[in-house]
Protein backbone atom coordinates (compact mmCIF):
# COMPACT_ATOMS: atom_id res chain seq x y z
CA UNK A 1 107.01 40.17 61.18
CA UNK A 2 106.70 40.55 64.80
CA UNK A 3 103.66 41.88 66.65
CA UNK A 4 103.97 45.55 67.92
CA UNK A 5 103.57 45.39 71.98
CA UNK A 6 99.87 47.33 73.17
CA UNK A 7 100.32 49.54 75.53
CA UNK A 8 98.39 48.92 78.75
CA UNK A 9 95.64 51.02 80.00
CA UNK A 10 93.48 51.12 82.53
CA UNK A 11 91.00 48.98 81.25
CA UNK A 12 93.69 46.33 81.39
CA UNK A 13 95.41 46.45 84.37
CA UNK A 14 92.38 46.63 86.95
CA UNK A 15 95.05 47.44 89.72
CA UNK A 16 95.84 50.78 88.14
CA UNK A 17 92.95 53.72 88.82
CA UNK A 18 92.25 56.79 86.53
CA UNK A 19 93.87 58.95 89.06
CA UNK A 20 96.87 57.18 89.25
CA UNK A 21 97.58 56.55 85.34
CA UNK A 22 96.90 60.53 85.52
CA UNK A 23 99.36 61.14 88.04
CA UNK A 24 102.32 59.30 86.07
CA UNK A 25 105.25 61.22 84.52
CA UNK A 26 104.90 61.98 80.68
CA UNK A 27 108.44 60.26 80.57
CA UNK A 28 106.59 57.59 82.33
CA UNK A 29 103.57 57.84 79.72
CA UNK A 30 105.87 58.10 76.47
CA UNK A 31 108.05 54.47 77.65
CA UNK A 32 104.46 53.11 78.06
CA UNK A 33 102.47 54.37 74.87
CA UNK A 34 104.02 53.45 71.47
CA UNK A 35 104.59 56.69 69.72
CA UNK A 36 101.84 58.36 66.98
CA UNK A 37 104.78 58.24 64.86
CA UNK A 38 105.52 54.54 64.93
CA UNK A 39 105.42 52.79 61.13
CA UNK A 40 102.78 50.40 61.74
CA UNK A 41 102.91 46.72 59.89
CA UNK A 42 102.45 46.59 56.36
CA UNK A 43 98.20 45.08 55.74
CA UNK A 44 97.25 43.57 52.92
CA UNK A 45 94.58 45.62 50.48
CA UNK A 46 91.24 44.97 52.31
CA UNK A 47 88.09 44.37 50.00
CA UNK A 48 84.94 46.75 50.78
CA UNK A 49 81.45 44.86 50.61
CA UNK A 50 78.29 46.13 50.32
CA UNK A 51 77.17 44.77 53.46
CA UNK A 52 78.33 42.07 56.18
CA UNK A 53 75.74 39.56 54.21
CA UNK A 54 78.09 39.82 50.57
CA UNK A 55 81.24 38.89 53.05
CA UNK A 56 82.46 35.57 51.94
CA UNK A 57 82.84 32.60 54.20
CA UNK A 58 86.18 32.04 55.57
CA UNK A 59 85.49 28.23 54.66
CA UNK A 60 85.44 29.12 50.91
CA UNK A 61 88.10 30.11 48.69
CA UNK A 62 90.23 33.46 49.42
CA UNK A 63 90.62 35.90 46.95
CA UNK A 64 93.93 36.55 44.95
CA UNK A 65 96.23 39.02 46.57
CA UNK A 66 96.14 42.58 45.06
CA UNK A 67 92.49 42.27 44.25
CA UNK A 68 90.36 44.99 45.53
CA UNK A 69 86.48 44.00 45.20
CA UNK A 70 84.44 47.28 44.52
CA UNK A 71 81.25 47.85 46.63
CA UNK A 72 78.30 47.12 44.01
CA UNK A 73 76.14 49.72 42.34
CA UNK A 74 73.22 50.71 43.83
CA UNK A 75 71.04 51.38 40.76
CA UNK A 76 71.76 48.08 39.24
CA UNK A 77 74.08 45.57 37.61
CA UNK A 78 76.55 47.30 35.70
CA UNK A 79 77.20 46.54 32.27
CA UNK A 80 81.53 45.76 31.65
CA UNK A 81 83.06 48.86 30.18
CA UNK A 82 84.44 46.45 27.11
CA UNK A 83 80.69 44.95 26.26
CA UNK A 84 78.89 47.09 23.63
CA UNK A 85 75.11 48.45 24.18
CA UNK A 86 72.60 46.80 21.82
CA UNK A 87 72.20 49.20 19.04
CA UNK A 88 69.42 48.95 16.10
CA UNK A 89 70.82 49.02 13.42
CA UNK A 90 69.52 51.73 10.50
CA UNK A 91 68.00 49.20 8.57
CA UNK A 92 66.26 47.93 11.23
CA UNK A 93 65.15 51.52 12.39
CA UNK A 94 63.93 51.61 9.51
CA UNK A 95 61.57 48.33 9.03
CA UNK A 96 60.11 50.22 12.34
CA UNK A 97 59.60 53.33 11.03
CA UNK A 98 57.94 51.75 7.73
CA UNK A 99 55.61 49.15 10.60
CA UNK A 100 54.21 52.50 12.22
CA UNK A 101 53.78 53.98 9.03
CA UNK A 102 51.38 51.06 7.78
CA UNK A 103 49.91 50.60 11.21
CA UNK A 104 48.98 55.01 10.67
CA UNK A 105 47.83 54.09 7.43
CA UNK A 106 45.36 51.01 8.18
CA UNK A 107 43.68 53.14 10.65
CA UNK A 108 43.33 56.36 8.12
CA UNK A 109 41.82 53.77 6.28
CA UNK A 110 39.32 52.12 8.40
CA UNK A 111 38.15 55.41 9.76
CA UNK A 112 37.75 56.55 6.51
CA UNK A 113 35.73 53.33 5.25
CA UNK A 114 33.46 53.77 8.35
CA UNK A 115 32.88 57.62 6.97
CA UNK A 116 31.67 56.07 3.68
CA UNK A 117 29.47 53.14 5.31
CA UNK A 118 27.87 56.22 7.29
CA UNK A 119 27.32 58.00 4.00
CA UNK A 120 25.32 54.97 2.74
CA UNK A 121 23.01 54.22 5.58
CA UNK A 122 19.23 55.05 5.38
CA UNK A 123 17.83 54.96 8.81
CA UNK A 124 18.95 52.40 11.87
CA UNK A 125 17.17 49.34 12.04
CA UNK A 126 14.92 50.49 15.22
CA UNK A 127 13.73 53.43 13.33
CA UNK A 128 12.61 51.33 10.40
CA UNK A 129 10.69 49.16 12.58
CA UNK A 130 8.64 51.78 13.90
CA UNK A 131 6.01 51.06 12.41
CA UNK A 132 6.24 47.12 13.17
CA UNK A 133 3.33 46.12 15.61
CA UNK A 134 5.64 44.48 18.81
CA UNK A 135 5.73 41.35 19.52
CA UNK A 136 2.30 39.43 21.14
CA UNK A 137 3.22 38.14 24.95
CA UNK A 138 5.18 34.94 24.42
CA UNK A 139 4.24 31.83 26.87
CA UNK A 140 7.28 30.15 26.28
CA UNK A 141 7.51 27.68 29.51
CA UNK A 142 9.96 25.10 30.62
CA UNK A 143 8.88 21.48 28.68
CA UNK A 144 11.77 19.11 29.78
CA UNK A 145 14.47 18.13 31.80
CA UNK A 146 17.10 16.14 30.87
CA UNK A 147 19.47 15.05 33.33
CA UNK A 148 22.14 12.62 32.73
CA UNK A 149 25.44 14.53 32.49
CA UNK A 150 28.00 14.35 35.93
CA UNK A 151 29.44 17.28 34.78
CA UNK A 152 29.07 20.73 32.94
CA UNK A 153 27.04 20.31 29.98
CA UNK A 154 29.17 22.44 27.67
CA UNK A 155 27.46 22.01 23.96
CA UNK A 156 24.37 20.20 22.37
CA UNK A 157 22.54 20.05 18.84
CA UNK A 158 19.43 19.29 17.52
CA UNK A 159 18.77 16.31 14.82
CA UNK A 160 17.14 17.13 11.57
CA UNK A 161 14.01 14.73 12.86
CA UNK A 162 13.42 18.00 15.34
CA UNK A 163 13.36 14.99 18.05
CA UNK A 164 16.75 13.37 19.13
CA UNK A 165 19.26 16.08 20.58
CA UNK A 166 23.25 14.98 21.33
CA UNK A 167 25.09 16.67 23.98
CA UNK A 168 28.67 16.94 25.41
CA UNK A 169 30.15 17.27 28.81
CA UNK A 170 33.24 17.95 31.62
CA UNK A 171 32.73 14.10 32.50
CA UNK A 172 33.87 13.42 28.96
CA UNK A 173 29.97 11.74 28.24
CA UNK A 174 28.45 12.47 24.84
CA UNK A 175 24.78 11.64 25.12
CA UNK A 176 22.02 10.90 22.17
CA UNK A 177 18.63 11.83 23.73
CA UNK A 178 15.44 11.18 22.30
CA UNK A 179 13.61 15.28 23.51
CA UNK A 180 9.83 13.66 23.71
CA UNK A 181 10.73 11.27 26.01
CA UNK A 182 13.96 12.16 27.93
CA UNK A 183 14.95 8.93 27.16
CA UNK A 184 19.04 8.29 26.52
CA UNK A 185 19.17 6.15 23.38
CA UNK A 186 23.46 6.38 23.79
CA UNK A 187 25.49 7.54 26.50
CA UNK A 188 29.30 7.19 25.12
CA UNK A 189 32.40 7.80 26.88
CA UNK A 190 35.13 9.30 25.02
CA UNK A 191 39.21 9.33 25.93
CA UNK A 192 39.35 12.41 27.10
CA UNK A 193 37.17 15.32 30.03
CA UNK A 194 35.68 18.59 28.25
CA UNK A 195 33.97 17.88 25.17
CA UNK A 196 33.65 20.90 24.22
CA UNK A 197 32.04 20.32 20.85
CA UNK A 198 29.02 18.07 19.31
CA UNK A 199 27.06 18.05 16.36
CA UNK A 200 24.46 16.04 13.93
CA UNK A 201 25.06 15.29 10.70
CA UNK A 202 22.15 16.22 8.44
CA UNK A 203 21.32 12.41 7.93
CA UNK A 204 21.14 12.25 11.21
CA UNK A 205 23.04 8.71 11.15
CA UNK A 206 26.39 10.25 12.92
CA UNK A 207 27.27 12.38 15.41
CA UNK A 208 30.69 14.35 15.41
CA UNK A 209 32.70 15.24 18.70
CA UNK A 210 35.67 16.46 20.49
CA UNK A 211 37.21 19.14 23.19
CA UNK A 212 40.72 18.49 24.70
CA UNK A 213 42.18 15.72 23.04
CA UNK A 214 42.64 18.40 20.09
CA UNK A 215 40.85 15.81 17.74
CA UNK A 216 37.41 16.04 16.18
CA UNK A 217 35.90 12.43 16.06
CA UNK A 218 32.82 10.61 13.90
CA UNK A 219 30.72 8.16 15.26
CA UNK A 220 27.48 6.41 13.37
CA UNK A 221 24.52 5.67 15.05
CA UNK A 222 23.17 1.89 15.61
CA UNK A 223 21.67 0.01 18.00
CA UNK A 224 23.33 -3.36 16.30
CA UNK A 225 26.89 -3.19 17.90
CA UNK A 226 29.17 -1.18 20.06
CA UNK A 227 29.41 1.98 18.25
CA UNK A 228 32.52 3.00 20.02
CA UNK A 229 34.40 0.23 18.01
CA UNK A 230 33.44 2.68 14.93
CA UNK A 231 33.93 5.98 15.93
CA UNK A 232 37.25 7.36 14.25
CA UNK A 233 39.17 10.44 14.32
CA UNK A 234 38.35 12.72 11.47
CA UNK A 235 40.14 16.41 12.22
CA UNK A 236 42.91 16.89 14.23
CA UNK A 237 44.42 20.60 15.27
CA UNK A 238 47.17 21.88 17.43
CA UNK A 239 45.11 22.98 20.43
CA UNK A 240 42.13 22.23 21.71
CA UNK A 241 38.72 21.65 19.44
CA UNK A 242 36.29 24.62 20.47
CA UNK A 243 33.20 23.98 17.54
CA UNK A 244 32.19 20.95 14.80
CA UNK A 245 29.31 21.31 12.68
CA UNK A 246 28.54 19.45 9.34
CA UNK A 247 28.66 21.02 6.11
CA UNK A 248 25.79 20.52 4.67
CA UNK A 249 26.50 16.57 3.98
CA UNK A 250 27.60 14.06 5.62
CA UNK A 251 30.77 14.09 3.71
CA UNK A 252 32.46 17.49 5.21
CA UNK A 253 33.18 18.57 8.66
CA UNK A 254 33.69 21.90 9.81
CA UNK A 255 35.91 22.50 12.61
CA UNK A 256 37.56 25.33 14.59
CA UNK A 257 39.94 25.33 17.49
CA UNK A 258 42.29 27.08 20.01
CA UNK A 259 44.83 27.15 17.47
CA UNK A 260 43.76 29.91 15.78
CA UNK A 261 42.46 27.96 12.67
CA UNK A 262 39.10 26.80 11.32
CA UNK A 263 39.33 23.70 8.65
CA UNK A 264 37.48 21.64 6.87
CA UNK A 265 37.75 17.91 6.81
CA UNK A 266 37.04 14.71 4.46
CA UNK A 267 35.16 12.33 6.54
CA UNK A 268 35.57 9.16 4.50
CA UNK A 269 39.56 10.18 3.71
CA UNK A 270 40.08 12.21 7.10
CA UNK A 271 41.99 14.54 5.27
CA UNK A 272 41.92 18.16 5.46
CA UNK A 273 40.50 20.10 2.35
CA UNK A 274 40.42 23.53 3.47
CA UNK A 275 42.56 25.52 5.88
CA UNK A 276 41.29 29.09 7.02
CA UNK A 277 43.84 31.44 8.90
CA UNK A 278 43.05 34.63 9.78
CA UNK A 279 42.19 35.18 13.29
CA UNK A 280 44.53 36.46 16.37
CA UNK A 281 43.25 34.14 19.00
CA UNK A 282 41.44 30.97 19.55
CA UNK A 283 38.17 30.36 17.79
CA UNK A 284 35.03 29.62 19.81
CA UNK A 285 32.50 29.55 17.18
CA UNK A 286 31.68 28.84 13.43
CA UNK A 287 28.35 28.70 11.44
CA UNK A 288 26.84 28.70 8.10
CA UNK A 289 23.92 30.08 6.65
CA UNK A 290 21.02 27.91 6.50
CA UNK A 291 20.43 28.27 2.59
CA UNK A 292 21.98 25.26 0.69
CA UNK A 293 23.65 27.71 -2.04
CA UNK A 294 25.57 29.93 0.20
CA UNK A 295 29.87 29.33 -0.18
CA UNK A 296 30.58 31.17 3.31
CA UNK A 297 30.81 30.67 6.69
CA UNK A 298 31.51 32.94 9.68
CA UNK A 299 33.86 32.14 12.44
CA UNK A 300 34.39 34.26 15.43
CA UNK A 301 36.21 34.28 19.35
CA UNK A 302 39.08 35.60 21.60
CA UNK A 303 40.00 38.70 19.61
CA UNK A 304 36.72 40.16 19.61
CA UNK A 305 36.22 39.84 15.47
CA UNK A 306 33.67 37.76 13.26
CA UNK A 307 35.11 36.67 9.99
CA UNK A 308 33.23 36.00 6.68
CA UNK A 309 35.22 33.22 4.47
CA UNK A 310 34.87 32.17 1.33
CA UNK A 311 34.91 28.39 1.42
CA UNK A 312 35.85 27.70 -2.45
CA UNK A 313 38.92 29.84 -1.62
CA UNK A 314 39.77 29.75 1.67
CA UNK A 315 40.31 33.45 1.94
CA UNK A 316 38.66 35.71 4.72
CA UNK A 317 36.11 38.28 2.29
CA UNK A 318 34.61 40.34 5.77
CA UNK A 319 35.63 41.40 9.25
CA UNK A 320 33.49 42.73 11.71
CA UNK A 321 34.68 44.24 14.80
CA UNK A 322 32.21 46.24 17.71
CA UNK A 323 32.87 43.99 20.43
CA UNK A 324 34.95 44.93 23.66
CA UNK A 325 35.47 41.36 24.51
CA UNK A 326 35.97 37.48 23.69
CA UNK A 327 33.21 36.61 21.29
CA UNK A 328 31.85 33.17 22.62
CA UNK A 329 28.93 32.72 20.22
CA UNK A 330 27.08 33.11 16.80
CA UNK A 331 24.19 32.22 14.60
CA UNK A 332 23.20 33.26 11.18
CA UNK A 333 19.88 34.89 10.28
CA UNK A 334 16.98 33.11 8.97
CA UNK A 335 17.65 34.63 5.68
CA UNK A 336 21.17 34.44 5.34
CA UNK A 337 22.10 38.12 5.16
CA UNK A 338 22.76 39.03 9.05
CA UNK A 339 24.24 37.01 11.67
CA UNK A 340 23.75 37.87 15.58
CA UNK A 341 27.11 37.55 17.87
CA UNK A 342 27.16 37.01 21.59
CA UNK A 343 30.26 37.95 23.55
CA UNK A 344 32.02 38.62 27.28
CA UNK A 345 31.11 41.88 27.27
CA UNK A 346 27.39 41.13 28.24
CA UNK A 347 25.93 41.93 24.67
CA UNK A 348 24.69 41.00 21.35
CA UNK A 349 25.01 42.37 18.01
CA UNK A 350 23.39 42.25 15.08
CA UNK A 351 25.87 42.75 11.72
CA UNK A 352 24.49 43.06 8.44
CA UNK A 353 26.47 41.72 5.30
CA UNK A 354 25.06 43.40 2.83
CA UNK A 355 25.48 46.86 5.26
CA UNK A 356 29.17 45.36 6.08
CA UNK A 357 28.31 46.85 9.14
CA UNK A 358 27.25 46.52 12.93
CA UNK A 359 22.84 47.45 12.67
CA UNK A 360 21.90 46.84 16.13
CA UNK A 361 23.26 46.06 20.22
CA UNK A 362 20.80 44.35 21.88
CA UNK A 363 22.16 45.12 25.70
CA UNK A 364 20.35 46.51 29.38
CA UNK A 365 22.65 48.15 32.25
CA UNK A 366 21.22 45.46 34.82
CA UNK A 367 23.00 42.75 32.60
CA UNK A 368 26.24 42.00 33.74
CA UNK A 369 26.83 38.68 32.87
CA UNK A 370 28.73 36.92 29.32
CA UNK A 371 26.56 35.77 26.44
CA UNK A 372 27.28 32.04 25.69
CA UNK A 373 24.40 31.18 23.70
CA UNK A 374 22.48 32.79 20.51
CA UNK A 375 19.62 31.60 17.74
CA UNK A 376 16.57 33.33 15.94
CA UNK A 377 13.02 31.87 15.74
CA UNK A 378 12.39 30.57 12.75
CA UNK A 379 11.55 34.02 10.85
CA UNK A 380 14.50 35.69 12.56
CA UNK A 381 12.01 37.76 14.35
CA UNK A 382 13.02 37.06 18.07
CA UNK A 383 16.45 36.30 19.34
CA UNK A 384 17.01 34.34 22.05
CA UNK A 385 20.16 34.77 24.36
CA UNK A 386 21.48 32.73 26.80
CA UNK A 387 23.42 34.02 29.67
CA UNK A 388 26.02 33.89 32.42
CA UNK A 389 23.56 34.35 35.57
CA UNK A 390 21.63 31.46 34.54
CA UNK A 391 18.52 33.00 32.22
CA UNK A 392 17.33 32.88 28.56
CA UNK A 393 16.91 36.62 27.41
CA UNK A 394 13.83 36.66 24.38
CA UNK A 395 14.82 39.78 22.43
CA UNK A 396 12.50 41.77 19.29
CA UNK A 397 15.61 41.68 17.03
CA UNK A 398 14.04 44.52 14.74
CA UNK A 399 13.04 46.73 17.53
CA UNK A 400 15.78 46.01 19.56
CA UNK A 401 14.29 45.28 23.21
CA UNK A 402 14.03 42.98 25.47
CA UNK A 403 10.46 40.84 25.62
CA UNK A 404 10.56 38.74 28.71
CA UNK A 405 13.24 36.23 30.54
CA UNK A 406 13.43 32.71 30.53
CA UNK A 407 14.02 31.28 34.26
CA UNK A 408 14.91 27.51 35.18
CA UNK A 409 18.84 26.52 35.03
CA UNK A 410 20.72 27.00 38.07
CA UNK A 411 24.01 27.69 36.42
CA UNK A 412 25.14 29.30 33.75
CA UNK A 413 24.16 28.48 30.04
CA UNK A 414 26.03 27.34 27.61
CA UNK A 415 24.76 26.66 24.77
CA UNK A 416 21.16 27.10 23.09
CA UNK A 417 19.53 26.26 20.13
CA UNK A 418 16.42 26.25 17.62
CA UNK A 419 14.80 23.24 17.24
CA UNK A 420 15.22 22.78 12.90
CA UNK A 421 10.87 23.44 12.57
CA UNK A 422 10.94 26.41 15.12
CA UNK A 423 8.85 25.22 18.16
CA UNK A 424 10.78 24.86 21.29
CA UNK A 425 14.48 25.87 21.88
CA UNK A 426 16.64 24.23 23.75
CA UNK A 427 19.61 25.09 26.48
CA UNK A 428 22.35 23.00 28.01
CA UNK A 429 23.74 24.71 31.78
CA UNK A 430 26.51 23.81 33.86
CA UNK A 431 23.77 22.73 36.26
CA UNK A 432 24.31 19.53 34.57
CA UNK A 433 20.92 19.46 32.50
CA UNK A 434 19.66 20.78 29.25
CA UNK A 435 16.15 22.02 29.03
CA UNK A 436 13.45 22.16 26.72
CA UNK A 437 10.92 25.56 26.07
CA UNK A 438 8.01 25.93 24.21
C-alpha cells in the first residue's frame, strides 16, 4: 500500500514564514493539507505494555498477528479464568475443626491440673525455710588453672577418684587432666571441631565423647599404647551430639542430640537399647539421679521443657514447663526428688517431682545473661550457677537468694560441676581454661 503524501508546513519548508502560510488561499490550503476525512491505512492491532521496560526487543521473536497483549494487573498475578481456586475439602475442614478442638481441650486441661496442684500445696519453699539459719559466708576462692585448650572449652567431667577431670573443645582436643597437679595425662585429637560432649565412666577406665560428627565415641584409658587406635564409635544420631553421660556402668551410654532424641547405647555391641522421643527441639542436656535404684532420667533444651522418662519403658512419665527460653542445663538434687534447670532466659528453677511442679526461680533484675551451667553442694543446700557474663552465681536453694559471686573466667561459662566428695567445683569458659574453687 502506498504511503499517504505529508503535507508541508512551516516547520518544513524554512523558506515559507508564518505570515505567509497565513496569507495563502483556503483553496490553496485544502490542495496542500490532506483532508480530515481521508481513510487512513489500515494498522495492525498494537499491543499495550505496562511500561516501555515490558516492550520486547525487536531482535527477539514478534508476536502472532491478531494478538492483543493486555497491560498486567496491578495488584498481582492473575490466576487463568479456567484454573480452579484451592478449596478444602469438608473432610478436611473438618480434621481442622476436630485439631482446634483438642488443642481447646489440652489447655482446659492443663489449666485445670495447675488449679488442682494449687489446691495441694502447703506453703512455698521460701516460706518453709524461714526458720532455716542462712547460710555462713562462703570463702570459696579460685584453686587452679588449667590451660591447654586452643579453643572454647565447651564441656568437662569429673572422675569418680574426685582427681582427674576430662574436657572437650572448638579445637576438636579432648583432654584427661590430673586437677592436683594441672598436669595433662592425654591430650587426644578427634576427627572432627566442637566436641560438644565428654564424660567418665564410673570405673574411671574410659572416657566417652563427641559434638559434630553426630557420633558419640569410647575411648579406654592407658598409658601402654596409642589409645586413639582403640577408641570406637558407640552412638550415632542424625544431628549433632549435644550430652553423653554413663549409666551407672560402664556398659550403657546415655546420649542426647540435635535430633530431637535421647538414646541409650550398648557399649560392647554399639547397639542402641533404648530410644526416647518426645521433645520438639534439640536436646542440650540429660541427667540421672545420683541414687543407684532410680529407673529415670530427665532430659531437657530448645523448647523450653524438662522431661522425666522412664528408662525400663522408654516412655516420657513428667513434663515440666516455666521457662521462657532454650533450656541449656540441668542437674538432679542430692536426694533425687528435685532437679534445678538453667536456661536463656537468665534463670534457674527448681521443680519438684513429687510436687510435679515448679517450687522456686532463683533470678535478680541485674542478671541479664543465659545460664549454661548448674550443680548442688553435696547436701543440695547451695546451688551454684554459671553464667553468660563470665561469673559463678552461689545461690541458698531453700531460701532462694543469692550468697555471693564467683569472679575469674574472662568469657563465658560453660559448663560446671561438683567434684563427686563435694569440695571444690569446677568450670570450663570459652576463655579457653577450666578452673578449680574451693
Amino acid at each position: 500500500m502506498s504511503e499517504t503524501p505529508k503535507a508541508p508546513t512551516p516547520a518544513d519548508d524554512p523558506s515559507t514564514s508564518p505570515t505567509t502560510a497565513a496569507a495563502e488561499s483556503p483553496s490553496k490550503n485544502a490542495e496542500a493539507k490532506p483532508s480530515s476525512k481521508l481513510k487512513r491505512p489500515e494498522e495492525k492491532p498494537s499491543t499495550s505494555f505496562a511500561s516501555p521496560s515490558d516492550r520486547p526487543s525487536t531482535s527477539g521473536l514478534q508476536k502472532p498477528a491478531g494478538v492483543t497483549l493486555s497491560k498486567p494487573s496491578t495488584s498481582g498475578i492473575r490466576m487463568p479464568e479456567n484454573v480452579a481456586q484451592p478449596v478444602l475439602s469438608d473432610a478436611s475442614a473438618r480434621n481442622v475443626d476436630t485439631i482446634d478442638l483438642l488443642v481447646r481441650e489440652a489447655e482446659d486441661l492443663k489449666k485445670k491440673l495447675d488449679m488442682e496442684r494449687q489446691k495441694l500445696n502447703d506453703v512455698p519453699i521460701q516460706q518453709a525455710a524461714e526458720r532455716l539459719d542462712s547460710i555462713s559466708h562462703l570463702s570459696i576462692k579460685q584453686r587452679r588453672i588449667l590451660k591447654g585448650h586452643a579453643g572454647k572449652v565447651l564441656c568437662m567431667d569429673w572422675s569418680l577418684d574426685k582427681r582427674h577431670i576430662v574436657s572437650s573443645s572448638q579445637d576438636g582436643k579432648v583432654i584427661v587432666w590430673d586437677g592436683f597437679t594441672t598436669n595433662k595425662e592425654h591430650a587426644l585429637t578427634m576427627p572432627t571441631t566442637w566436641v560438644m560432649a565428654c564424660a567418665y565412666s564410673p570405673s574411671a577406665q574410659m572416657i566417652a565423647c563427641g559434638g559434630l560428627d553426630n557420633k558419640c565415641s569410647v575411648v579406654p584409658l592407658s598409658f601402654e599404647d596409642d589409645i586413639l587406635q582403640k577408641k570406637r564409635s558407640v552412638a550415632t544420631h542424625t544431628s549433632y551430639m549435644s550430652c553423653c553421660m554413663f549409666l551407672r556402668s560402664d556398659n550403657l551410654l546415655l546420649t542426647g542430640s540435635g535430633d530431637s532424641t535421647c538414646a541409650i547405647w550398648d557399649v560392647e555391641s554399639g547397639q542402641m537399647v533404648q530410644n526416647f522421643h518426645g521433645h520438639t527441639g534439640d536436646v542440650f542436656a540429660i541427667d540421672i539421679p545420683k541414687c543407684d535404684t532410680g529407673n529415670i532420667f530427665i532430659s531437657a533444651g530448645a523448647d523450653k521443657h524438662a522431661l522425666v522418662w522412664d528408662i525400663r519403658t522408654g516412655q516420657c512419665v513428667q513434663s515440666f514447663e516455666g521457662h521462657e527460653a532454650d533450656i541449656n542445663t540441668l542437674r538432679f538434687h542430692p536426694n533425687g526428688d528435685a532437679f534445678a534447670t538453667g536456661s536463656d532466659d537468665a534463670s534457674c528453677r527448681l521443680f519438684d517431682l513429687r510436687a510435679d511442679r515448679q517450687v522456686c526461680v532463683y533470678e535478680k533484675e541485674s542478671i541479664l545473661f543465659p545460664v549454661n551451667g548448674v550443680d548442688f553442694s553435696v547436701s543440695g543446700r547451695i546451688l551454684f550457677a554459671g553464667y553468660g557474663d563470665h561469673r559463678v552465681g552461689v545461690w541458698d536453694s531453700l531460701k532462694c537468694v543469692r550468697q555471693s559471686v564467683l569472679y575469674g573466667h574472662e568469657n563465658r561459662i560453660s559448663c560446671l560441676r561438683t567434684s563427686p566428695d563435694g569440695t571444690a567445683i569446677c568450670t570450663a569458659s570459652w576463655d579457653c581454661t577450666i578452673r578449680i574453687w574451693a
